[in-house]
C-alpha atoms as a PDB file:
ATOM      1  CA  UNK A   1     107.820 106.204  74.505  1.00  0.00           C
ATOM      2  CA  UNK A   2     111.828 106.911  74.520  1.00  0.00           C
ATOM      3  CA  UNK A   3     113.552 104.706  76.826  1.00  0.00           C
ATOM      4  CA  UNK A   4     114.323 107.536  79.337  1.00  0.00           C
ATOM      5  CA  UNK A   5     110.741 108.979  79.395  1.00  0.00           C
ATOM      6  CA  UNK A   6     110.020 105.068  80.310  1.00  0.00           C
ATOM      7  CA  UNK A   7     112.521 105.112  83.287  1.00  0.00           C
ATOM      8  CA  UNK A   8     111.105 108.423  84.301  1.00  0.00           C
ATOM      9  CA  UNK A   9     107.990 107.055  84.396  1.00  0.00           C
ATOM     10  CA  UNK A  10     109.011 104.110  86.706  1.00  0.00           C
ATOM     11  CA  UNK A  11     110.829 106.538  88.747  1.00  0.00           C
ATOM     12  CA  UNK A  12     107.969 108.751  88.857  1.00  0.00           C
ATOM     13  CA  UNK A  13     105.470 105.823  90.398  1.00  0.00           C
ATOM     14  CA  UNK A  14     107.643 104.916  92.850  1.00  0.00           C
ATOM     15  CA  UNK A  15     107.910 108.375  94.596  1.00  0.00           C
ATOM     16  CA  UNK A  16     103.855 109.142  93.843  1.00  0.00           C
ATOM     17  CA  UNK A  17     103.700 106.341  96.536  1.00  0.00           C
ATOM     18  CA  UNK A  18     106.234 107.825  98.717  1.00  0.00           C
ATOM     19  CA  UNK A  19     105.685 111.383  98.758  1.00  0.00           C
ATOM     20  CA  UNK A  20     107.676 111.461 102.207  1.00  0.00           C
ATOM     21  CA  UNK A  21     110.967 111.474  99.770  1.00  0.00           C
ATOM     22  CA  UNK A  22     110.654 114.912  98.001  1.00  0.00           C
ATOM     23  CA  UNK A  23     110.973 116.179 101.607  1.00  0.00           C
ATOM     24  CA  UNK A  24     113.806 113.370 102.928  1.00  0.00           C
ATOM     25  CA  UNK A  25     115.611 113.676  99.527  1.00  0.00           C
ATOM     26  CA  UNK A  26     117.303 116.895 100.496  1.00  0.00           C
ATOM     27  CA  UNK A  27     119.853 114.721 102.675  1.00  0.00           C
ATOM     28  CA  UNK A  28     121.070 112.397  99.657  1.00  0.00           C
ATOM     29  CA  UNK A  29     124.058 113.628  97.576  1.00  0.00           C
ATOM     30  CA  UNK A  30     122.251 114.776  94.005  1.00  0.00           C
ATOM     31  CA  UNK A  31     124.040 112.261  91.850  1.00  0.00           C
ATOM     32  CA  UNK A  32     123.106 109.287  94.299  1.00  0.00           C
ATOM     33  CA  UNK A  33     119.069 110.589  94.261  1.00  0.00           C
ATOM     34  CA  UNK A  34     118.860 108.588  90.881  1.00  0.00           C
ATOM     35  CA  UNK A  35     119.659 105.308  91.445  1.00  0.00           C
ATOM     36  CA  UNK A  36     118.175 104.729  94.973  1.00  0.00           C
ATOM     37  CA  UNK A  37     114.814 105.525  93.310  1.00  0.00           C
ATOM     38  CA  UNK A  38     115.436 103.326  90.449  1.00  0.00           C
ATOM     39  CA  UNK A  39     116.224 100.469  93.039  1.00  0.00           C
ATOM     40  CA  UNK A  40     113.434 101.369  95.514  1.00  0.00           C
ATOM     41  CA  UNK A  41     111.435 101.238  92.671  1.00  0.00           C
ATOM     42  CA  UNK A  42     112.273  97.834  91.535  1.00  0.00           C
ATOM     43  CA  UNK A  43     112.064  96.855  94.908  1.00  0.00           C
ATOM     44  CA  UNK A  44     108.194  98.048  95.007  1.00  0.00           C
ATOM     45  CA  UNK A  45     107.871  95.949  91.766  1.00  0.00           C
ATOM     46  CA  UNK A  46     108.532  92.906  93.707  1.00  0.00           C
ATOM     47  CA  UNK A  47     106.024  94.328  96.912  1.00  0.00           C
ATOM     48  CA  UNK A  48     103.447  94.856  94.223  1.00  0.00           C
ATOM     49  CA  UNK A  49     104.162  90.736  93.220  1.00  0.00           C
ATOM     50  CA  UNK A  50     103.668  89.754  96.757  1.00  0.00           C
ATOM     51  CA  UNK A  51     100.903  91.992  97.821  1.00  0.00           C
ATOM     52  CA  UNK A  52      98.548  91.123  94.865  1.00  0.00           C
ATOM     53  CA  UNK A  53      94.835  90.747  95.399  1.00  0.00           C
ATOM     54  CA  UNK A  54      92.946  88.025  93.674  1.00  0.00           C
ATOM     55  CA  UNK A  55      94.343  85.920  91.090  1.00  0.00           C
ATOM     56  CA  UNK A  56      98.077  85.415  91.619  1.00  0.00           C
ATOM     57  CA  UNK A  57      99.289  83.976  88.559  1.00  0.00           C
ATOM     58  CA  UNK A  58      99.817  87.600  86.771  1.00  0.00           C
ATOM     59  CA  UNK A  59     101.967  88.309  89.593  1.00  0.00           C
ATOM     60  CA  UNK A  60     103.591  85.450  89.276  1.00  0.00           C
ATOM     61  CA  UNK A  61     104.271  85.479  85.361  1.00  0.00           C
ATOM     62  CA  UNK A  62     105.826  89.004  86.264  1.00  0.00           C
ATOM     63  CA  UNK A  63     107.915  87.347  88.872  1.00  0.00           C
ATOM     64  CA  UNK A  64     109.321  84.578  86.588  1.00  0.00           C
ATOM     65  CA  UNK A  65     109.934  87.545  83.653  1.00  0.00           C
ATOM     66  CA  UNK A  66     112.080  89.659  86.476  1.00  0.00           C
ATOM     67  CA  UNK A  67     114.312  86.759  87.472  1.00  0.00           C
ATOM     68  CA  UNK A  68     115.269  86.500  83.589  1.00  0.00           C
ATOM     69  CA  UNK A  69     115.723  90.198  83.002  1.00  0.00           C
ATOM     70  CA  UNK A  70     117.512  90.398  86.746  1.00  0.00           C
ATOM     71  CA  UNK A  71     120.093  87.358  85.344  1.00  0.00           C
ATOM     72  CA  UNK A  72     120.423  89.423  82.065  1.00  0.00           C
ATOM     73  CA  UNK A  73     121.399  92.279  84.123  1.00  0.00           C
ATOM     74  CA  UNK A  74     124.289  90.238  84.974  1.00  0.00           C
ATOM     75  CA  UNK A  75     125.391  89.355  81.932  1.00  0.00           C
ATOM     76  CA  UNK A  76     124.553  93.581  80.430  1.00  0.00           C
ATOM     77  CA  UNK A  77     121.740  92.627  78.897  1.00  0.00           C
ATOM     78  CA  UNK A  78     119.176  94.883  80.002  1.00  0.00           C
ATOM     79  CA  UNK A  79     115.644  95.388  78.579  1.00  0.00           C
ATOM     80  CA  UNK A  80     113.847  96.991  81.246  1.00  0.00           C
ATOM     81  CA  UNK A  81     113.811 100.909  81.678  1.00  0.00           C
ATOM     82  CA  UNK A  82     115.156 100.375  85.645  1.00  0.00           C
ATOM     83  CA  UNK A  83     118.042  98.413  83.529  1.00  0.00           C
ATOM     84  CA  UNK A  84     119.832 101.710  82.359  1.00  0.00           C
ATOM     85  CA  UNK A  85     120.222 102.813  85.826  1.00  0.00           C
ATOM     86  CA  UNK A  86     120.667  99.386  87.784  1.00  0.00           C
ATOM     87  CA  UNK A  87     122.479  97.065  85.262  1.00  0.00           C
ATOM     88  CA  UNK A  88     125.530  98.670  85.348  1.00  0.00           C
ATOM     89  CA  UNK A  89     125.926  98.571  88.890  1.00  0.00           C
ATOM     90  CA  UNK A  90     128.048  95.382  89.901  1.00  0.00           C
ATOM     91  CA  UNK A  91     125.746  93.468  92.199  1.00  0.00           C
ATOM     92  CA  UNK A  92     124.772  89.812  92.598  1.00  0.00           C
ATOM     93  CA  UNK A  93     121.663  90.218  90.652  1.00  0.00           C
ATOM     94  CA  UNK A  94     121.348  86.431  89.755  1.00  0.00           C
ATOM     95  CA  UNK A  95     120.950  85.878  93.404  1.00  0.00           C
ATOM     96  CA  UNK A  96     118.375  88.613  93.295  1.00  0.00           C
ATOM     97  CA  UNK A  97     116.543  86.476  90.919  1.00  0.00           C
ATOM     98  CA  UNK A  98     116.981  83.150  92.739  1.00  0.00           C
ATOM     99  CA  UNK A  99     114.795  84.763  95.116  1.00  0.00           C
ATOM    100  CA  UNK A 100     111.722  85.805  93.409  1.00  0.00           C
ATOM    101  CA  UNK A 101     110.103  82.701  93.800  1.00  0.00           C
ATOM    102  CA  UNK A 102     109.909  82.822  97.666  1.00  0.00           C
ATOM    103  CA  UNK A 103     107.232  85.525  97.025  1.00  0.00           C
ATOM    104  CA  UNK A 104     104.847  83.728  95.198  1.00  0.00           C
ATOM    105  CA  UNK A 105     105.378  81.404  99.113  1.00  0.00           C
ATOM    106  CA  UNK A 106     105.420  84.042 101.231  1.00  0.00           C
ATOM    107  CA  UNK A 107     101.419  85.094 100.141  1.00  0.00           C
ATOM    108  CA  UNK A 108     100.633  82.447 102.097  1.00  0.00           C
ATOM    109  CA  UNK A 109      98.787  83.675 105.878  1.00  0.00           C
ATOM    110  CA  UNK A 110     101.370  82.634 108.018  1.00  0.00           C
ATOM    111  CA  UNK A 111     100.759  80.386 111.302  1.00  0.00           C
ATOM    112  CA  UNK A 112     102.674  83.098 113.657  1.00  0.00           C
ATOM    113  CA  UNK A 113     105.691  85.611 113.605  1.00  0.00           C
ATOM    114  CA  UNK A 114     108.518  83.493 112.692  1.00  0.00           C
ATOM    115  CA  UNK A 115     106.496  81.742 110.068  1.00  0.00           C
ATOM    116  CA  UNK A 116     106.076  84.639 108.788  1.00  0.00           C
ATOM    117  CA  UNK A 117     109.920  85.749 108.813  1.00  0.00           C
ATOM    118  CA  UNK A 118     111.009  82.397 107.891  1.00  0.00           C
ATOM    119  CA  UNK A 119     109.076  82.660 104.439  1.00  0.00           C
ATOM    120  CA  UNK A 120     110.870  85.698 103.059  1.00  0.00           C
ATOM    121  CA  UNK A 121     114.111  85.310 104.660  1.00  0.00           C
ATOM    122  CA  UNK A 122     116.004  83.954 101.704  1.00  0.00           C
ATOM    123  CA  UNK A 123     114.422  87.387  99.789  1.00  0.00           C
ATOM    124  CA  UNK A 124     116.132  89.174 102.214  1.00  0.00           C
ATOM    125  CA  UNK A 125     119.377  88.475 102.561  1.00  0.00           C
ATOM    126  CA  UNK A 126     119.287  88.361  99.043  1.00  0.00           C
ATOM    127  CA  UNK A 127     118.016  92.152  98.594  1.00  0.00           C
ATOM    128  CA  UNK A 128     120.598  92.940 101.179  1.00  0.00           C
ATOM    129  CA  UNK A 129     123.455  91.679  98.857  1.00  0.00           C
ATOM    130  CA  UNK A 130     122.519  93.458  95.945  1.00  0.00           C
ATOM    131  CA  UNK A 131     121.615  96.622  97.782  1.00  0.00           C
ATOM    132  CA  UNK A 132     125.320  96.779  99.137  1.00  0.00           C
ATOM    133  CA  UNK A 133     126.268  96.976  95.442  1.00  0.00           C
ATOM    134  CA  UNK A 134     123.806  99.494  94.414  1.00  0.00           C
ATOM    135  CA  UNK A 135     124.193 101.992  97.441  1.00  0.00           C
ATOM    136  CA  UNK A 136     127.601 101.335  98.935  1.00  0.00           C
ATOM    137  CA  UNK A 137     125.930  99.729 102.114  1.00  0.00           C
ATOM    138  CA  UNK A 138     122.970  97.536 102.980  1.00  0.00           C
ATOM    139  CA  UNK A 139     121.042  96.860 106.389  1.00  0.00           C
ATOM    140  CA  UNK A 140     120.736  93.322 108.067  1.00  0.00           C
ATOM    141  CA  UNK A 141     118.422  90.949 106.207  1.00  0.00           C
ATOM    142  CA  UNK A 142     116.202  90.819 109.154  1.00  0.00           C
ATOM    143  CA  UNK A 143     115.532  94.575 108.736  1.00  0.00           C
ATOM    144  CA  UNK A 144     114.812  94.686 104.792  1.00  0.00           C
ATOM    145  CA  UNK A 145     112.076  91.213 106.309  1.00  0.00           C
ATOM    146  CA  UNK A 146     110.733  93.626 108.747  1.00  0.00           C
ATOM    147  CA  UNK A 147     109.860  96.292 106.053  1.00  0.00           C
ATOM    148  CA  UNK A 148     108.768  93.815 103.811  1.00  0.00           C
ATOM    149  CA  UNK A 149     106.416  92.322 105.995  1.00  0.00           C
ATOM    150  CA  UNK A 150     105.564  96.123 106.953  1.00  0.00           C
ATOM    151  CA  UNK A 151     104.430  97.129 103.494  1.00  0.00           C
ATOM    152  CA  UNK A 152     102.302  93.703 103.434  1.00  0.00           C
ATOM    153  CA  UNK A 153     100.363  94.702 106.250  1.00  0.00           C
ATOM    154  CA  UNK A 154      99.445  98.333 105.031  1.00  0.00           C
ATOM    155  CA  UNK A 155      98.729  96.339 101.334  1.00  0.00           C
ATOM    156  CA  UNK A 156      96.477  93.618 102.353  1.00  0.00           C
ATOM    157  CA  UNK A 157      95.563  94.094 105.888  1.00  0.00           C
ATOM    158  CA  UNK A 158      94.467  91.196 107.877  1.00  0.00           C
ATOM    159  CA  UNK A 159      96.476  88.602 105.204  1.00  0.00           C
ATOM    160  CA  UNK A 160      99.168  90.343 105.955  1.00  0.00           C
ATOM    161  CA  UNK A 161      98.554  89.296 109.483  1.00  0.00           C
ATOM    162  CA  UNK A 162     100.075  85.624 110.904  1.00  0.00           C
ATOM    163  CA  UNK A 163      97.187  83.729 112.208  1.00  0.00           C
ATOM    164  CA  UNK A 164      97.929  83.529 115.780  1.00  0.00           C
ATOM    165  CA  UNK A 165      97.540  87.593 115.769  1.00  0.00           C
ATOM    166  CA  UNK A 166      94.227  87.360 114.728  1.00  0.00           C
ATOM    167  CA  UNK A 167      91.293  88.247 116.606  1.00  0.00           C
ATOM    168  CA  UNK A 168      88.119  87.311 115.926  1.00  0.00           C
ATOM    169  CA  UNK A 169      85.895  89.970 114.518  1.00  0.00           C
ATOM    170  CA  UNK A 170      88.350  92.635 115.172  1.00  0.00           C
ATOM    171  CA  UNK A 171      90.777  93.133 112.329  1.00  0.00           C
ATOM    172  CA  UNK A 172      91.813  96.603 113.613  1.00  0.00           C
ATOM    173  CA  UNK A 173      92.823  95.116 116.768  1.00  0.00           C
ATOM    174  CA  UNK A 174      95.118  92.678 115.116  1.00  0.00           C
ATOM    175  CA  UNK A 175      96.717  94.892 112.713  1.00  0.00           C
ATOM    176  CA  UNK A 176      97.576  97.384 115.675  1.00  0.00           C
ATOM    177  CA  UNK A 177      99.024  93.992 117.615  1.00  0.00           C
ATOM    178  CA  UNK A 178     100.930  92.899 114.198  1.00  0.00           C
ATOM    179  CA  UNK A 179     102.299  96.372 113.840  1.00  0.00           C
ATOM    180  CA  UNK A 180     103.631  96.999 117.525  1.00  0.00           C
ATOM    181  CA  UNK A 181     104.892  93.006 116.551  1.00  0.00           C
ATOM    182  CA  UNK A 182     106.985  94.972 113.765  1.00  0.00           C
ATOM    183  CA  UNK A 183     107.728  98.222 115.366  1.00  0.00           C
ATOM    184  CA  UNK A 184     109.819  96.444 118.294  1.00  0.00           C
ATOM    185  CA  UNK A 185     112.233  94.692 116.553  1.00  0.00           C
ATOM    186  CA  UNK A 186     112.973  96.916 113.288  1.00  0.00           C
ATOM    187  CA  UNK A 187     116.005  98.858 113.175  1.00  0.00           C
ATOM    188  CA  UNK A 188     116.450 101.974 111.981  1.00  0.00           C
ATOM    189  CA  UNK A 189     120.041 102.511 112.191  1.00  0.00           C
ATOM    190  CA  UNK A 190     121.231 100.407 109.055  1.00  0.00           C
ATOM    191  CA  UNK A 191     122.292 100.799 105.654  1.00  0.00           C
ATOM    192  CA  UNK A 192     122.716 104.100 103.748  1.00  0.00           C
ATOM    193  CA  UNK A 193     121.366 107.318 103.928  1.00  0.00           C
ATOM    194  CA  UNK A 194     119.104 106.345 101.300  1.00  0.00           C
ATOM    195  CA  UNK A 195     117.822 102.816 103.243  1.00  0.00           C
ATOM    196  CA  UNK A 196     117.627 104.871 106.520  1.00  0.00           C
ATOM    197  CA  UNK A 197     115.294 107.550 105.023  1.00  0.00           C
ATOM    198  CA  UNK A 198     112.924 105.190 103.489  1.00  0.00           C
ATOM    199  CA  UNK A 199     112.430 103.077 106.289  1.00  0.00           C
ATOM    200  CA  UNK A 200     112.150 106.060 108.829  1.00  0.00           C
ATOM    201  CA  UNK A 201     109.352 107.168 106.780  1.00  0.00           C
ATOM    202  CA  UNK A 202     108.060 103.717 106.444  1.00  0.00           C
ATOM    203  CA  UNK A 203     108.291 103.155 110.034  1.00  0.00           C
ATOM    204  CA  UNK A 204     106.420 106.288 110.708  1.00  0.00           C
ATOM    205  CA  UNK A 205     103.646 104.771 108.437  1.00  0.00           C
ATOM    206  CA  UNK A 206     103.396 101.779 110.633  1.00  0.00           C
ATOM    207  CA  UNK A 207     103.373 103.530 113.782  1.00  0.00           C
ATOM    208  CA  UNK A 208     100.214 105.481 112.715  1.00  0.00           C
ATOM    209  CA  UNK A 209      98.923 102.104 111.795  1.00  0.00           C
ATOM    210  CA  UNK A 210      99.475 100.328 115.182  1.00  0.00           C
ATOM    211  CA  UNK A 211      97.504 103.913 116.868  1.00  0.00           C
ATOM    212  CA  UNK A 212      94.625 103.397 114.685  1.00  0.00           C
ATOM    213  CA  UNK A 213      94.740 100.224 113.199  1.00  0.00           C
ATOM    214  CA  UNK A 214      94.866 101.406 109.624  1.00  0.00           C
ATOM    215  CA  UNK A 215      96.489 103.799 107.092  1.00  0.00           C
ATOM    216  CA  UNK A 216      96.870 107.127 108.364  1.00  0.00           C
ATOM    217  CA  UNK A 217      97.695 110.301 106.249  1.00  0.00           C
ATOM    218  CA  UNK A 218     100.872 111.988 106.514  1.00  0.00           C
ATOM    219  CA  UNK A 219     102.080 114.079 108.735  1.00  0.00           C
ATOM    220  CA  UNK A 220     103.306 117.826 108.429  1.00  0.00           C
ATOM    221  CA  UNK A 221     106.366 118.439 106.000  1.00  0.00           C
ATOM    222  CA  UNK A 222     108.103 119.666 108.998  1.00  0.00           C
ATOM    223  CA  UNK A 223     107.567 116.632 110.480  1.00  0.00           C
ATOM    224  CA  UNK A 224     109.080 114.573 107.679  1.00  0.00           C
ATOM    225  CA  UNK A 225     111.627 116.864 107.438  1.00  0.00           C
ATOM    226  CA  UNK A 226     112.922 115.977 111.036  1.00  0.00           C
ATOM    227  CA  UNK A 227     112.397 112.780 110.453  1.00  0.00           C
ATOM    228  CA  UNK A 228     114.413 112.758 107.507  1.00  0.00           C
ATOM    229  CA  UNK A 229     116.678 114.635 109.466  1.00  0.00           C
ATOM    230  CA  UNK A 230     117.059 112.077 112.154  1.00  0.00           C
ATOM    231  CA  UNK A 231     117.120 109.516 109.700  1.00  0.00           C
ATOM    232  CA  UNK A 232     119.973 110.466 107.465  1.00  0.00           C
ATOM    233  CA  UNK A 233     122.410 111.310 110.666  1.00  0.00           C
ATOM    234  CA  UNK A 234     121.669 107.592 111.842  1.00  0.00           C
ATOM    235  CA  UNK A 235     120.017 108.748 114.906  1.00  0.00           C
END
């Protein structure tokens, strides 16, 4: 495989899982569309890391090989296919990497809600530096934490959940509790277009969550369309 059919693969994964952006993408500039899929798509590399089931020490080899590749992005020395969109963007990507390992951590069930945003806090800020670089802007850390913990929930279900949310014998009772948790302090109005769009639509996936307390298909395209709408005017 050629190294851009490679990339286009990668790029091609990430928006099979979000099938919200071939509606939202109509509000990002063409030549932007690109590289925010290449960097949400890294980003869902690291997701996948921290949302694995059973035994974590694949994840975690992949995790160690990402913080050398991300540290050889800063020094142009690129040998993954998201490389030949990302690298040359000037961002602290060694940071990035210093990071990683607070994944492996944050698998961990955490004892309550700032346990739980205590664990992947250092991720965050650092994704927040980086993504500054790569789209021009970047939301608070505690917003990139919220998501994170968002996508956890909707990957693993009641591990994703801190322990004092749990109820016992009624998983879909805490993950509607966790998810209201999440919905009340994540905001929507940061970052760029691209940020805003993906985490509209990824709020509107936890919101059907909390209702029924688990996944819910996707709404109408006019619905994500408004959304996206919404989303990419900042309101």
């Amino acid at each position: 495989m050629s190294d851009s059919a490679a990339l286009d693969s990668f790029l091609d994964k990430w928006r099979a899982r979000w099938p919200e952006w071939s509606v939202g993408e109509i509000f990002v500039v063409p030549e932007r569309r690109d590289i925010a899929v290449a960097w949400f798509a890294l980003l869902q590399e690291f997701d996948d890391a921290l949302n694995v089931a059973g035994d974590p020490l694949p994840a975690d080899a992949k995790l160690a090989w990402w913080g050398e590749e991300l540290r050889g992005w800063a020094a142009r020395r690129s040998r993954h296919p998201l490389g030949r969109r990302l690298e040359p963007v000037r961002a602290d990507w060694a940071r990035l990497a210093d990071a990683l390992p607070v994944l492996s951590e944050g698998r961990a069930q955490p004892a309550d809600r700032d346990a739980g945003f205590s664990s992947l806090s250092r991720y965050g800020e650092a994704v927040m530096a980086v993504e500054a670089g790569v789209l021009g802007d970047a939301p608070g850390s505690h917003a990139i934490v919220v998501q994170t913990l968002a996508m956890r929930l909707a990957e693993t279900g009641a591990a994703g959940i801190p322990v004092d949310h749990l109820q016992a014998g009624n998983d879909a009772a805490a993950a509607r509790a966790w998810a209201a948790s999440l919905l009340a302090e994540w905001p929507l109005r940061e970052g760029a277009c691209e940020r805003r769009l993906v985490s509209a639509y990824a709020h509107g996936r936890l919101r059907r969550l909390a209702q029924r307390g688990e996944p819910a298909p996707l709404p109408s395209r006019a619905s994500l369309l408004f959304t996206g709408w919404r989303a990419a005017r900042g309101g």
